[in-house]
C-alpha atoms as a PDB file:
ATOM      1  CA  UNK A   1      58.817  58.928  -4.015  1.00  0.00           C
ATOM      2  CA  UNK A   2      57.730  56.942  -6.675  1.00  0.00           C
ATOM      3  CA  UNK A   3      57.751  53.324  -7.019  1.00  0.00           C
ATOM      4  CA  UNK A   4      60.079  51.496  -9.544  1.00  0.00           C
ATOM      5  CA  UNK A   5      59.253  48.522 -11.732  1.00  0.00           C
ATOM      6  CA  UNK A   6      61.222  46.214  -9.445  1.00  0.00           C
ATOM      7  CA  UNK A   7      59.516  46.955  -6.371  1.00  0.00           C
ATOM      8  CA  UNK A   8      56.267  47.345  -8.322  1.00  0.00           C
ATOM      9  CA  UNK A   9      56.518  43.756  -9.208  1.00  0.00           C
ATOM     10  CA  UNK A  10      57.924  42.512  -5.781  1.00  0.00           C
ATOM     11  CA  UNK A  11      54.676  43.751  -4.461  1.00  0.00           C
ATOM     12  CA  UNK A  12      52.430  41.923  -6.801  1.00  0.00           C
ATOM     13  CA  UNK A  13      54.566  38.840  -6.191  1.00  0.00           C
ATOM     14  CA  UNK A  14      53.832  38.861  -2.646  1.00  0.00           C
ATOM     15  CA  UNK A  15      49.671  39.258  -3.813  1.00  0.00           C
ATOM     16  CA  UNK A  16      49.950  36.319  -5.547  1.00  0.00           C
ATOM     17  CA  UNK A  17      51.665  34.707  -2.610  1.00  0.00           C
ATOM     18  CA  UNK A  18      48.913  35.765  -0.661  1.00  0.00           C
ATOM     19  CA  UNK A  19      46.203  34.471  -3.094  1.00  0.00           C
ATOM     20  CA  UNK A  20      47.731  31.138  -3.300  1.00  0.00           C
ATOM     21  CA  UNK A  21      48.829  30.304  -0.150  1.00  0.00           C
ATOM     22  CA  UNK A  22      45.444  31.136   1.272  1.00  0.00           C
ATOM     23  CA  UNK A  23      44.309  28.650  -1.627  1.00  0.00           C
ATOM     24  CA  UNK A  24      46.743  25.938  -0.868  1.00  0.00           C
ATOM     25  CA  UNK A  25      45.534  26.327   2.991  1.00  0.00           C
ATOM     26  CA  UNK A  26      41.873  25.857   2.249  1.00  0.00           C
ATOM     27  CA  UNK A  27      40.622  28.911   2.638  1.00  0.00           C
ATOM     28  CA  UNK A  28      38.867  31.188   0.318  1.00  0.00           C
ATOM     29  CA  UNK A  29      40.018  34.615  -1.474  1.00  0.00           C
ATOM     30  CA  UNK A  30      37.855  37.570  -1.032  1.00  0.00           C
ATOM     31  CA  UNK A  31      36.869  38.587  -5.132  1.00  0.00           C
ATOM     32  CA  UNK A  32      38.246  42.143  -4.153  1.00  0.00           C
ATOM     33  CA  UNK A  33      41.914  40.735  -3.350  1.00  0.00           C
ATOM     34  CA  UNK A  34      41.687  39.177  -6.810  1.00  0.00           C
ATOM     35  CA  UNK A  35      40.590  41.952  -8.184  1.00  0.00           C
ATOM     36  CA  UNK A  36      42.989  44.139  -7.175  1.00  0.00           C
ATOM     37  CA  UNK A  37      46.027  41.665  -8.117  1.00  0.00           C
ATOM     38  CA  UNK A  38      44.832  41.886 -11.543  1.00  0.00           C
ATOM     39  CA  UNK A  39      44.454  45.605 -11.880  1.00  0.00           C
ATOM     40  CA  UNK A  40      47.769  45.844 -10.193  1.00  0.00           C
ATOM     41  CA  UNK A  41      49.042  43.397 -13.442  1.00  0.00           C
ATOM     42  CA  UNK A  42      46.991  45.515 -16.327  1.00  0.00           C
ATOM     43  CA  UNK A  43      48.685  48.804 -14.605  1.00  0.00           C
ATOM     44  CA  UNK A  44      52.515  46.850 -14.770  1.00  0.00           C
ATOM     45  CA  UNK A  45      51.844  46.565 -18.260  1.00  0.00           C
ATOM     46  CA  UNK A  46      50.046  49.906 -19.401  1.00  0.00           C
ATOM     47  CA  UNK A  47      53.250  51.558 -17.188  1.00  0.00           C
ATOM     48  CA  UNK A  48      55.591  49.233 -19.586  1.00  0.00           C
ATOM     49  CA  UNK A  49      57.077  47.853 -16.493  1.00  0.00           C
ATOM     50  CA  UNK A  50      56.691  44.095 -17.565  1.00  0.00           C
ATOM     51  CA  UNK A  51      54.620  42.366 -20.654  1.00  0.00           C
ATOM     52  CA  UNK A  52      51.642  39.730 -20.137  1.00  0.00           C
ATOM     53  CA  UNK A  53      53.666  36.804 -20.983  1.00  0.00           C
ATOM     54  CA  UNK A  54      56.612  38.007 -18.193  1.00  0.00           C
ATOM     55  CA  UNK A  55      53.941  38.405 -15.609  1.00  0.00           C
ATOM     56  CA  UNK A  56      52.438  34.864 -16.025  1.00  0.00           C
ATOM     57  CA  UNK A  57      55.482  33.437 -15.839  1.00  0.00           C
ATOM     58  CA  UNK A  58      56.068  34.819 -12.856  1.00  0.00           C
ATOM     59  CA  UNK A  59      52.422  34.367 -11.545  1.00  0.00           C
ATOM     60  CA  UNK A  60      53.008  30.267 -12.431  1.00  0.00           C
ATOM     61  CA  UNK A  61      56.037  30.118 -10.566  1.00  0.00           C
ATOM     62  CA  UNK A  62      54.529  32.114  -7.877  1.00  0.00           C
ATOM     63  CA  UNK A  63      51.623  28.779  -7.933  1.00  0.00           C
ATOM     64  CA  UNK A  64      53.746  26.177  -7.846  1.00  0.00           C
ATOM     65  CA  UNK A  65      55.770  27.534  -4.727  1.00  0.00           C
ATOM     66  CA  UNK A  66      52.781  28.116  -3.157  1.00  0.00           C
ATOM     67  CA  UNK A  67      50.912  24.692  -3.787  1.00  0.00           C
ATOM     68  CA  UNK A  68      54.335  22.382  -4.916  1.00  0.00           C
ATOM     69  CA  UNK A  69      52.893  21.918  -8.364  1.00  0.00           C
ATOM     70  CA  UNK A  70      52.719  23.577 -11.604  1.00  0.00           C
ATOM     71  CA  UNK A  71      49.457  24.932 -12.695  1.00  0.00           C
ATOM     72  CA  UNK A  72      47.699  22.796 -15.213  1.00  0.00           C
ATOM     73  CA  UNK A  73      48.429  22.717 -18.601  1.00  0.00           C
ATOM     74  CA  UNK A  74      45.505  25.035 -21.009  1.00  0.00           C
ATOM     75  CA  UNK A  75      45.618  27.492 -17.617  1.00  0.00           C
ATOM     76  CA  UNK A  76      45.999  30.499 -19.768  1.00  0.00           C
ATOM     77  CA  UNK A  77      42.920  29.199 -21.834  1.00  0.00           C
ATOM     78  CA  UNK A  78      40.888  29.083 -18.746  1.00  0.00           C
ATOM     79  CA  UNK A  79      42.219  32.390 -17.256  1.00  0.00           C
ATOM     80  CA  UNK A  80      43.484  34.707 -19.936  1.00  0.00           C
ATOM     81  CA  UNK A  81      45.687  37.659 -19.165  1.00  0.00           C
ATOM     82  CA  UNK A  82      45.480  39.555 -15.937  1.00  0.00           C
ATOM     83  CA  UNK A  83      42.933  36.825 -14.636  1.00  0.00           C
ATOM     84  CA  UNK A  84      44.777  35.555 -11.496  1.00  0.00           C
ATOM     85  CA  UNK A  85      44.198  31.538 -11.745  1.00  0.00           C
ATOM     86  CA  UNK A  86      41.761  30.531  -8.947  1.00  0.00           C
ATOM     87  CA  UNK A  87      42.194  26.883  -8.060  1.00  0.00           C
ATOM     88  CA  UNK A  88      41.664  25.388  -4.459  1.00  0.00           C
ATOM     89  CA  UNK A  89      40.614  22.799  -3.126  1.00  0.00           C
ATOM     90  CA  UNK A  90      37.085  21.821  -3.906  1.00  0.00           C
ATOM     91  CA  UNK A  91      34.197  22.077  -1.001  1.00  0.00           C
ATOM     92  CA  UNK A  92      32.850  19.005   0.677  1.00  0.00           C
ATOM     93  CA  UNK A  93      29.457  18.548  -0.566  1.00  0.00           C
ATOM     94  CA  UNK A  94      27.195  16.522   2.101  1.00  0.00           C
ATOM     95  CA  UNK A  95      24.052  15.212   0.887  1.00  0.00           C
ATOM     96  CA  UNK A  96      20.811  17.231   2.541  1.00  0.00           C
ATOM     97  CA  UNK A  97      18.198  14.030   1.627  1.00  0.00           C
ATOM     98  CA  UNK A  98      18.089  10.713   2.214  1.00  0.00           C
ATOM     99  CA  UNK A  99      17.955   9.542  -1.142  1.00  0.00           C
END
């Protein structure tokens, strides 16, 4: 039985909840889970099941319940539709000479 739009995009919310929560906890996102978020958005669209603008909307709020914050402002410049934002928190970066 075929999947409708609703549950289609209740499934990609809990992606992104994936994606950001293992972002928010430190750890990293394997490019293929990415990936497939963002083929899962282009097919949402192509299906007419939601437009660009509805899914980052929802992708944004799906951030900022994830990491308590909204995503920075120009976030849609950096990551243009169905590029699934990918900030964490930054490495430590330990110094390999003694200068």
């Amino acid at each position: 039985m075929p999947k409708t739009g609703d549950t289609a995009l209740r499934l990609l919310e809990q992606r992104w909840t994936d994606i950001f929560e293992r972002l928010a906890g430190g750890g990293e996102v394997p490019p293929s889970q990415r990936l497939r978020a963002e083929g899962f958005m282009e097919a949402l669209v192509a299906l007419e099941c939601a437009t660009p603008e509805a899914l980052q909307a929802r992708m944004a709020a799906s951030y900022e319940a994830c990491f308590g914050e909204a995503l920075p402002a120009g976030w849609e410049d950096l990551f243009p539709f169905p590029q699934v934002p990918g900030f964490g928190e930054r490495a430590p970066v330990v110094p390999t000479t003694a200068d």
